[in-house]
Protein backbone atom coordinates (compact mmCIF):
# COMPACT_ATOMS: atom_id res chain seq x y z
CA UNK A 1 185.33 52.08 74.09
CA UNK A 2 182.12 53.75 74.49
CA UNK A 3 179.56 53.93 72.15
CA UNK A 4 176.63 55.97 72.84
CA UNK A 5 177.24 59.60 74.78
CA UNK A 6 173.39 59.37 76.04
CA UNK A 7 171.67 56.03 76.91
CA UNK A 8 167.86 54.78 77.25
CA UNK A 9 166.32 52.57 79.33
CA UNK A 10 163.35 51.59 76.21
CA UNK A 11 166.00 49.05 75.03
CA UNK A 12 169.34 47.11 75.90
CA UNK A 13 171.73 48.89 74.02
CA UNK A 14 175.29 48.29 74.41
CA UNK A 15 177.06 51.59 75.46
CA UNK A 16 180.68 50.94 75.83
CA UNK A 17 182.82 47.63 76.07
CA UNK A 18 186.45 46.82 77.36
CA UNK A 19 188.60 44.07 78.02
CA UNK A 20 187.36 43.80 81.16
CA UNK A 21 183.08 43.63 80.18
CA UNK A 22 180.24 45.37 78.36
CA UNK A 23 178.19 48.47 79.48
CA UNK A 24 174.61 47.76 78.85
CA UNK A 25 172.78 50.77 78.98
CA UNK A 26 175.45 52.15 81.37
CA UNK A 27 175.53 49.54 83.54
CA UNK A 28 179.05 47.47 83.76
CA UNK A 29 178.50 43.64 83.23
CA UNK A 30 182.20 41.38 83.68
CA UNK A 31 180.54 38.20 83.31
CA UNK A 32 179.00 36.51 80.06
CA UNK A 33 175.36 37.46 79.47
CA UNK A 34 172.60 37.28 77.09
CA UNK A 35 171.07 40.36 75.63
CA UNK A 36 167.96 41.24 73.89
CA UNK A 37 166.17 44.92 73.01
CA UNK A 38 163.40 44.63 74.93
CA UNK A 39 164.24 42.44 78.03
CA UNK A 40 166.72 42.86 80.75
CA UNK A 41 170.40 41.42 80.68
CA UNK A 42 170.80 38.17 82.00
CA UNK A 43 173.45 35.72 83.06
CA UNK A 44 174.65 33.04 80.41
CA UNK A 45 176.46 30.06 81.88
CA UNK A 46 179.09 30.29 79.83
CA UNK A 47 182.84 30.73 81.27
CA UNK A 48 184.73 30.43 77.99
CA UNK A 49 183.99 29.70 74.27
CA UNK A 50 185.67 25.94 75.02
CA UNK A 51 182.49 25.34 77.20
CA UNK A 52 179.79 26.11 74.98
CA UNK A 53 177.53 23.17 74.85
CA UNK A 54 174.10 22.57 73.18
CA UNK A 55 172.28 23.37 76.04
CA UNK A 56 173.57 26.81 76.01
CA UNK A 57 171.86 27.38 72.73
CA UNK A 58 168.80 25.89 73.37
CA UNK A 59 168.58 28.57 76.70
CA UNK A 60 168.36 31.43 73.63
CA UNK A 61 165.98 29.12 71.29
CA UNK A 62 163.62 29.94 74.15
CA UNK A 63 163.62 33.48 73.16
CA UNK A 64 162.35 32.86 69.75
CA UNK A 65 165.03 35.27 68.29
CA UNK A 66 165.40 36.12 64.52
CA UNK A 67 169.08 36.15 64.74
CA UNK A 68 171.64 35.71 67.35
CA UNK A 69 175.44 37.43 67.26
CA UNK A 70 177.66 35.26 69.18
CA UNK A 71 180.59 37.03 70.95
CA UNK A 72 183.13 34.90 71.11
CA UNK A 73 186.07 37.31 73.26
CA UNK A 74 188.98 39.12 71.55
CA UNK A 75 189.17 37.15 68.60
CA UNK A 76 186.64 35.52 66.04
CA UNK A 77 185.63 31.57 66.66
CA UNK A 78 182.85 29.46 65.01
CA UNK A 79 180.76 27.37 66.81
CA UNK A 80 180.27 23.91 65.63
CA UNK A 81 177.28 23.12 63.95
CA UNK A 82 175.71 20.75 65.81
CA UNK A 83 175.67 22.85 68.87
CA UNK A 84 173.88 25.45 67.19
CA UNK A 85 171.07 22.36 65.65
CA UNK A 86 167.91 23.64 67.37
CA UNK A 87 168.18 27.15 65.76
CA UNK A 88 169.10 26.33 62.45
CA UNK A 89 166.19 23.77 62.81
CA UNK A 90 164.19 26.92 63.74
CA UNK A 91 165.22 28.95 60.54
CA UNK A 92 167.30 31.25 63.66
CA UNK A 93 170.96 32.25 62.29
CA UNK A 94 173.95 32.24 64.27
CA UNK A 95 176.28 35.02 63.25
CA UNK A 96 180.06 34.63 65.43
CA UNK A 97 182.72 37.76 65.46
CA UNK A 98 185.05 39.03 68.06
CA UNK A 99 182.89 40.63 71.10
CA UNK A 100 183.69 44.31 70.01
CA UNK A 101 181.75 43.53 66.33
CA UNK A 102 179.55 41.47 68.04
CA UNK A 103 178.42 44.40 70.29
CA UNK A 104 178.23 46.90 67.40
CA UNK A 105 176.54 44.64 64.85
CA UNK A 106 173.79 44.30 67.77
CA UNK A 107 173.23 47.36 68.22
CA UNK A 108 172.75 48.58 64.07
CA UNK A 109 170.38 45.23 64.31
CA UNK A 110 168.11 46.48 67.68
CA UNK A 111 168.42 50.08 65.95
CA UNK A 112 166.68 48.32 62.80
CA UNK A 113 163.93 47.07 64.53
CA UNK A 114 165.20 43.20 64.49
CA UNK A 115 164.73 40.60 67.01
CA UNK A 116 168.14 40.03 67.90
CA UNK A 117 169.94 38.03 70.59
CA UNK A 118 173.42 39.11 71.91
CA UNK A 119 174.85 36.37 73.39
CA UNK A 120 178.37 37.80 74.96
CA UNK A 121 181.24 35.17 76.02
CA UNK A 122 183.02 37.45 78.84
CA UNK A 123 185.85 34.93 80.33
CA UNK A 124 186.61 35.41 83.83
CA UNK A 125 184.45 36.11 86.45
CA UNK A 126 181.16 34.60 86.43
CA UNK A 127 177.71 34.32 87.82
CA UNK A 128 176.64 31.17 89.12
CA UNK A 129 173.02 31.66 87.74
C-alpha cells in the first residue's frame, strides 16, 4: 500500500509497505530496521518478534527517543516488560501494533513534530549488521 504520492528526503517518512517490506522515502527495505525523522534507516538485528531481547531495546535507548512504535509483522504482539526496562526507566513509551499501524501511526507522529522511533520487525531476509 502506498502512502504518500510525492516523497522528501528532509525526513524518513514511510511511503508504502507490503508483505514483503517498507518503502522509506521510496526506497524498498525487506529486512527489519529502525527508523527515525531525521536520521537515515538502519538495520535492526532483529529476525522475528520471538528474538527480541533486551539488548535490542537498549540499541534505540541510545537514540534518546520520546516514543517508540514497535512493529511487530502482520499481527499485534506485546513485548514483555522487562525487555523494554531501560525505556520505561527513561520515561520512553513503547507503543506495539501490527507493522501496517505501526508505519502509519509513525508517520502522523514525525508529521507532529515528535521524536519518534520506528522500530519495524520485517521476518525474512536480513542484514547481518
Amino acid at each position: 500500500m502506498k502512502l504518500h504520492a510525492s516523497t522528501t528526503k528532509q525526513y524518513q517518512t514511510v511511503t508504502g509497505y507490503d508483505d514483503s517490506g517498507v518503502e522509506i522515502n521510496a526506497e524498498h527495505f525487506d529486512f527489519s530496521l529502525i527508523v527515525m525523522p531525521e536520521t537515515a534507516p538502519r538495520p535492526w538485528p532483529v529476525p522475528d518478534f520471538e528474538s527480541l531481547t533486551a539488548q535490542h531495546f537498549e540499541q534505540i535507548e541510545a537514540d534518546q527517543p520520546d516514543v517508540v512504535i514497535l512493529g511487530t509483522g502482520a499481527r499485534q504482539r506485546f513485548v514483555h516488560p522487562r525487555l523494554v526496562a531501560t525505556l520505561s526507566a527513561r520515561r520512553i513509551g513503547v507503543e506495539c501494533m501490527d507493522s501496517q499501524a505501526a508505519c502509519r501511526t509513525y508517520n502522523i507522529l514525525m508529521g507532529e513534530g515528535r521524536k519518534v522511533t520506528l522500530a519495524l520487525i520485517i521476518e525474512g531476509k536480513q542484514t547481518t549488521a
